[in-house]
Protein backbone atom coordinates (compact mmCIF):
# COMPACT_ATOMS: atom_id res chain seq x y z
CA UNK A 1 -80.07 -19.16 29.56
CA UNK A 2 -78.48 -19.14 26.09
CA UNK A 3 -76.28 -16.15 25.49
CA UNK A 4 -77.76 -13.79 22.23
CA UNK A 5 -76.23 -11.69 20.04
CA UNK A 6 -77.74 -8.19 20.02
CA UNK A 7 -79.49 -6.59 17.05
CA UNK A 8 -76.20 -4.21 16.91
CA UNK A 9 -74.01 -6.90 16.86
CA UNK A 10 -76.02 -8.83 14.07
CA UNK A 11 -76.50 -5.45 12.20
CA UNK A 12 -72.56 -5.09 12.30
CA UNK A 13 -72.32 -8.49 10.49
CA UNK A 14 -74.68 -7.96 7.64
CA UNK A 15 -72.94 -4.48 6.73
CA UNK A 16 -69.36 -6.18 6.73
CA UNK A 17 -70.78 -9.12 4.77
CA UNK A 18 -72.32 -6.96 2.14
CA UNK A 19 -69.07 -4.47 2.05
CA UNK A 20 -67.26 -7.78 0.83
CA UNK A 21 -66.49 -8.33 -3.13
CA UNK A 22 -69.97 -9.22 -4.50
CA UNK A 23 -71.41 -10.04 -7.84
CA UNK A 24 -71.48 -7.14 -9.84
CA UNK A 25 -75.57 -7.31 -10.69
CA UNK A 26 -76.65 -7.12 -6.74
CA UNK A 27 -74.60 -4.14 -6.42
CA UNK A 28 -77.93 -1.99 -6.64
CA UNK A 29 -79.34 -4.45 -3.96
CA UNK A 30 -76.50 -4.54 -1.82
CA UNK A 31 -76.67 -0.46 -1.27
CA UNK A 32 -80.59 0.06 -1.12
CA UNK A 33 -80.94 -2.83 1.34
CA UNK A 34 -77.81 -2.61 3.56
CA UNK A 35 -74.81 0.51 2.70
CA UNK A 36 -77.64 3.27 2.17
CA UNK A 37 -79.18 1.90 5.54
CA UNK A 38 -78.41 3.38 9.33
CA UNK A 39 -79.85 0.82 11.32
CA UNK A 40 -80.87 -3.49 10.98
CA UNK A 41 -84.66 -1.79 11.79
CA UNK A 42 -84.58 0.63 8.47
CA UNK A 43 -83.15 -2.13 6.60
CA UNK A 44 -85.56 -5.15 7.70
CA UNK A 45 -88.37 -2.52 6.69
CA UNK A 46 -87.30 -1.70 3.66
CA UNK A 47 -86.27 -5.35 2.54
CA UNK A 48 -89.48 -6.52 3.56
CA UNK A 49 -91.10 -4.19 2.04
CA UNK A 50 -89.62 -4.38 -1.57
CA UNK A 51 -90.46 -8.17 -0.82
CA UNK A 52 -94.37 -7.83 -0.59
CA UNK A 53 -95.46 -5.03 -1.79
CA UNK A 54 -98.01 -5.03 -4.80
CA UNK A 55 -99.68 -2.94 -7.52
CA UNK A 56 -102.27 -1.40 -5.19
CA UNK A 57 -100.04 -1.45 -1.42
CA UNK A 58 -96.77 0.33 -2.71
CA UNK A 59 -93.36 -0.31 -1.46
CA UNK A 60 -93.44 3.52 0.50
CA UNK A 61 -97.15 2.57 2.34
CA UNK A 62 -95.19 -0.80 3.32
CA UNK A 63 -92.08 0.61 4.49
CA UNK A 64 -93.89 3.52 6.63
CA UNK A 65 -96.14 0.11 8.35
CA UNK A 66 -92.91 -2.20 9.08
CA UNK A 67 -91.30 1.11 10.41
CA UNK A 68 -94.15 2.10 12.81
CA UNK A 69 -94.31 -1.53 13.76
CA UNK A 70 -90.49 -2.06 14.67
CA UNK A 71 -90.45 0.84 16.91
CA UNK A 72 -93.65 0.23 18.52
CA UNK A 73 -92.32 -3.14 19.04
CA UNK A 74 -88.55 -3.58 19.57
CA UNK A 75 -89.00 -7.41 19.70
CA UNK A 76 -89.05 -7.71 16.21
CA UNK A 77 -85.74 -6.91 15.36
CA UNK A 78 -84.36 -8.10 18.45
CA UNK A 79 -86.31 -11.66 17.42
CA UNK A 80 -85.45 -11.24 13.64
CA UNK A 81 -81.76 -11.12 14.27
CA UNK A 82 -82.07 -13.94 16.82
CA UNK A 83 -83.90 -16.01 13.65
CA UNK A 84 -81.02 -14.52 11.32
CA UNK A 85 -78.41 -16.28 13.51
CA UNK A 86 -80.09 -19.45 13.83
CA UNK A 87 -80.40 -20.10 10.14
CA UNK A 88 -76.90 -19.61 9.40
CA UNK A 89 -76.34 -22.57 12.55
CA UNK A 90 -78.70 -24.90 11.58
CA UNK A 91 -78.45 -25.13 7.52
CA UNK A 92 -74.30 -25.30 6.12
CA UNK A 93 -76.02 -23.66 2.46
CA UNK A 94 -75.74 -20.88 4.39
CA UNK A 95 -71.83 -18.87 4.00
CA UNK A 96 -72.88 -15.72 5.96
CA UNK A 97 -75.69 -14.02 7.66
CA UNK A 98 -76.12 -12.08 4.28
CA UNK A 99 -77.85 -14.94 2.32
CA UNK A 100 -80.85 -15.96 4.47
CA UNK A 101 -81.02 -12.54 5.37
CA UNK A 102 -81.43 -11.34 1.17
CA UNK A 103 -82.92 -15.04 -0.10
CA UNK A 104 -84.40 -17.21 2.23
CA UNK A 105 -87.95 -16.78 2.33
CA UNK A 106 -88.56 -18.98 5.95
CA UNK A 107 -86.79 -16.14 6.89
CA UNK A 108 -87.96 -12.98 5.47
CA UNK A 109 -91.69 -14.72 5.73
CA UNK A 110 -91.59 -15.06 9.27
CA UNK A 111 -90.25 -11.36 9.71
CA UNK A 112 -93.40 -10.19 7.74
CA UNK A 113 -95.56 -12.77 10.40
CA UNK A 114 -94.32 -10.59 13.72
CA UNK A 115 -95.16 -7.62 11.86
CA UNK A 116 -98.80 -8.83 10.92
CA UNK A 117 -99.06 -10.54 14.68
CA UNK A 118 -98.22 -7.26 16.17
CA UNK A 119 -100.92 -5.79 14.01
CA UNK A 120 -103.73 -8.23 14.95
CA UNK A 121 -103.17 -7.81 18.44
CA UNK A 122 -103.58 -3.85 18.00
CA UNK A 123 -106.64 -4.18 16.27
CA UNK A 124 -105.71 -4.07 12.50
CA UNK A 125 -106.99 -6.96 11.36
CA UNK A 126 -107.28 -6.16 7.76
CA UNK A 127 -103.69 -5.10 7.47
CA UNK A 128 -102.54 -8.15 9.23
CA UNK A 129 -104.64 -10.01 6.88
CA UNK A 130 -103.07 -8.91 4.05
CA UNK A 131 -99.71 -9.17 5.07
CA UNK A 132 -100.69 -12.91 5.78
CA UNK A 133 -102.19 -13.08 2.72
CA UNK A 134 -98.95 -11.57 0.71
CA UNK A 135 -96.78 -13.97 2.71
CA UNK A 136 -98.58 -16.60 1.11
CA UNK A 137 -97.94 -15.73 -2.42
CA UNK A 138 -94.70 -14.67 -2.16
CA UNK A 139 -93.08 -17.15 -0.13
CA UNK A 140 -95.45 -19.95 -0.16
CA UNK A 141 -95.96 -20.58 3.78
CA UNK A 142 -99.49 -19.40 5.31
CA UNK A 143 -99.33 -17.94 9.06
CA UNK A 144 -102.46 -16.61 10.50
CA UNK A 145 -101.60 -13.09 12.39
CA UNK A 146 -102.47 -14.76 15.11
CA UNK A 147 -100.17 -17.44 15.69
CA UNK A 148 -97.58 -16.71 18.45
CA UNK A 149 -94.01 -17.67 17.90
CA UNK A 150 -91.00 -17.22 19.35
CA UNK A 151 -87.27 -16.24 18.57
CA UNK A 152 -84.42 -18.18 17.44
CA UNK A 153 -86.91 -19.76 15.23
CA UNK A 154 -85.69 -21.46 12.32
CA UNK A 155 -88.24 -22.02 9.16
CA UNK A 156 -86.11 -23.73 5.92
CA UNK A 157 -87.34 -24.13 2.59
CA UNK A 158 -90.72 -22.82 3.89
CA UNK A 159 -92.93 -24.19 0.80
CA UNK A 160 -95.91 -25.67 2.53
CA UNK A 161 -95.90 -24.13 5.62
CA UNK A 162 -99.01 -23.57 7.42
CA UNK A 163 -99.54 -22.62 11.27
CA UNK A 164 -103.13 -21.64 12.26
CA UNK A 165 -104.53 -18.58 14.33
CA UNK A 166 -104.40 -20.69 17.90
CA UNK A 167 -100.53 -22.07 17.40
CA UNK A 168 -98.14 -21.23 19.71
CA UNK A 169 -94.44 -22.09 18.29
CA UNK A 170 -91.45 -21.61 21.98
CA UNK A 171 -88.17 -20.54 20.84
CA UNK A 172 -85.78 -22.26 19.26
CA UNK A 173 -87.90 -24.19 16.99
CA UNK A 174 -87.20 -25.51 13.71
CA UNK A 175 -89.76 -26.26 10.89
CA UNK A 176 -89.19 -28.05 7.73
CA UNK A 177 -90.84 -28.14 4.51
CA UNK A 178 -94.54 -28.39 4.03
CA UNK A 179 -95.50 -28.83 8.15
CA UNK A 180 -98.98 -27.82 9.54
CA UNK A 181 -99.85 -27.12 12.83
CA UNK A 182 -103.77 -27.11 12.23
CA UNK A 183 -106.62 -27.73 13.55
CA UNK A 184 -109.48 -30.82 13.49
CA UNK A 185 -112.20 -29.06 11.91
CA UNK A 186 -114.27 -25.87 11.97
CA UNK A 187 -114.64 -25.30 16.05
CA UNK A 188 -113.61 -21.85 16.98
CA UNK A 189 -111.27 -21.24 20.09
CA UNK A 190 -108.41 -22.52 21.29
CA UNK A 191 -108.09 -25.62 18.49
CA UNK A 192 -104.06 -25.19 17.47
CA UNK A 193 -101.03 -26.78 18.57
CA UNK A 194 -98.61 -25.74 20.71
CA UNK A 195 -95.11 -26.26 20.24
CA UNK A 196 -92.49 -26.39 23.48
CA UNK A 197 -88.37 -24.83 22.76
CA UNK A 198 -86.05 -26.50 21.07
CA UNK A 199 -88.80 -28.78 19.05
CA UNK A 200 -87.35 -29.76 15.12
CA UNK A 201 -90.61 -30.50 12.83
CA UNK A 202 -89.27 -32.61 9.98
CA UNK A 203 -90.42 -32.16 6.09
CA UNK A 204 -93.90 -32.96 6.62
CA UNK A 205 -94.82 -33.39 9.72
CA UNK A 206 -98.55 -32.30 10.39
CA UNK A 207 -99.87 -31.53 14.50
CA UNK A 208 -103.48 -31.05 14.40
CA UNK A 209 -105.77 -30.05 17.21
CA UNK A 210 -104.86 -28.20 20.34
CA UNK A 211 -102.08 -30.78 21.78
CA UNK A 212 -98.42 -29.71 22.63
CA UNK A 213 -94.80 -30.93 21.79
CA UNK A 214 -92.94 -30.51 24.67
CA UNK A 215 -89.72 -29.07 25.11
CA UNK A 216 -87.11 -30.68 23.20
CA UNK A 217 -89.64 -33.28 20.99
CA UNK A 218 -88.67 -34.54 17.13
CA UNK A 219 -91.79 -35.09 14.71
CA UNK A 220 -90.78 -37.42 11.99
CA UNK A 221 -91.09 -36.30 8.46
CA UNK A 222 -94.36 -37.58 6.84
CA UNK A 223 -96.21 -38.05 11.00
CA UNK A 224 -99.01 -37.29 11.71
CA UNK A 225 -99.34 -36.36 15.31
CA UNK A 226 -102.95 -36.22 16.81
CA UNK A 227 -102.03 -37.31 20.65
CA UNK A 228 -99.59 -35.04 22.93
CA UNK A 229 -95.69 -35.70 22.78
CA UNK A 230 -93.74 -35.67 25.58
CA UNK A 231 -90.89 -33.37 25.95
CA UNK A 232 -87.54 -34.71 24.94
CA UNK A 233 -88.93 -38.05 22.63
CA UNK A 234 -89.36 -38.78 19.06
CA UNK A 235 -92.64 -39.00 17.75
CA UNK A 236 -92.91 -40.95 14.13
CA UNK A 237 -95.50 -42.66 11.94
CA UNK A 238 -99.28 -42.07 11.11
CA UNK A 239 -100.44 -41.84 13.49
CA UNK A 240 -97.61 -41.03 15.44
CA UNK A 241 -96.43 -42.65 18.35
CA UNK A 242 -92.95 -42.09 20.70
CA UNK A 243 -90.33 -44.56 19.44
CA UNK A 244 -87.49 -43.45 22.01
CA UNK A 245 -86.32 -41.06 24.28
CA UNK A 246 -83.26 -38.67 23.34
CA UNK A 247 -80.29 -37.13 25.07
CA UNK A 248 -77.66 -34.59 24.07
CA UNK A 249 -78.08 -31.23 21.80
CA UNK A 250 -82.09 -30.11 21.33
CA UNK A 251 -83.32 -31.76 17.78
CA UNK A 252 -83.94 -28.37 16.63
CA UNK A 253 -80.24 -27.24 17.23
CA UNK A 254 -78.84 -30.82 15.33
CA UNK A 255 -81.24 -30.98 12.67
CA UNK A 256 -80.91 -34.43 12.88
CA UNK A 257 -83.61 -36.25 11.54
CA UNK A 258 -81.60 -39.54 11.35
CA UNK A 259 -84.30 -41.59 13.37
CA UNK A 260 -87.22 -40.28 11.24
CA UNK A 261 -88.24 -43.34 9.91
CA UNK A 262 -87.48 -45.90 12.91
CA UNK A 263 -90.74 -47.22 13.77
């Protein structure tokens, strides 16, 4: 099993990033959302919040939420700092854990998600709903509360993202631009894909129906996959189909998307 930093440990990075010389106009930003904070859980809440909140669900009503949430739920944090780190691995725009961590909104998106997940599954639909619903015009990306996704999950660029209510998403994933994991139509149950570890979804890649990606799978940008993928292979084209077999670091790890268009 892959060794993890600890929420401490990632906490202790952001606070030594952000004590560095900065540019003079985030100074304000810098204290409220790291220096005036005691722990990454206070921070992520407040950050969030300041992030979504609107007219009519103030920044304080959001703050007291993510707060209850996080401690209700220690998997959170301990899965938002996993996220932070994988960001910073997987894209080289990235100098420091402070900059997905203030700006990327794959990130900060997806923290909002395991706060509105953790909601739907205690029976607060309507506030997951809206946190969904804030997520999407904010950051552009659309993830039903009830999509289940694990850590070390890595979403760049974000615009276009949708995952439905059935998805599951392993750990170690990362999704590109504008990818869908949706369903075929309007039946109700179990009708969402399901997404093995270590799985990279190139720029537009769309799953639909309840099939999985197994462990260690690349989508293509542009596929279209509608038939199961086999863990380990490269599934390309519309529809897709497996072109070859791979070996070596998990797609999601690489990024590599070098055989996207070998068909």
């Amino acid at each position: 099993m892959k060794e993890r930093l600890g929420v401490s440990a990632v906490w202790e990075m952001l606070r030594e990033s952000a004590a560095s010389p900065q540019e003079p106009s985030l100074e304000g930003l810098m204290r409220a959302v790291v220096a005036e904070c005691d722990s990454f859980e206070q921070s992520l809440s407040g950050l969030m919040a300041h992030r979504i909140a609107d007219e009519h669900v103030t920044r304080e009503d959001l703050v007291v939420l993510f707060t209850e949430a996080l401690a209700a739920e220690p998997a959170i944090a301990e899965s938002a700092a996993v996220d932070l780190l994988a960001s910073v691995a997987r894209n080289p725009a990235y100098p420091s854990v402070l900059v997905p961590y203030l700006f990327a909104k794959g990130f900060l998106g997806l923290q909002v998600h395991r706060v509105a997940h953790h909601l739907w599954h205690r029976q607060r639909p309507l506030a997951a709903m809206f946190l969904q619903s804030r997520v999407s015009e904010v950051f552009s990306m659309d993830i039903h509360p009830g999509a289940a996704i694990g850590s070390g999950v890595f979403i760049d660029h974000a615009t276009g993202v949708v995952i439905g209510e059935t998805a599951v998403v392993g750990d170690d994933v990362s999704i590109l631009q504008n990818v869908t994991l949706g369903g075929t139509g309007k039946q109700t149950g179990d009708r969402h894909p399901k997404i093995g570890s270590g799985v990279l979804l190139s720029a537009g890649a769309k799953v639909l129906g309840n099939v999985a990606v197994g462990d260690g799978a690349k989508v293509g940008a542009g596929s279209v996959v509608l038939a199961p993928v086999p863990a380990g292979t490269t599934a390309v084209g519309v529809p897709a189909r497996v072109v070859r077999c791979r070996a070596g670091e998990p797609p999601a790890e690489s990024m590599d998307q070098s055989l996207d268009y070998m068909i």
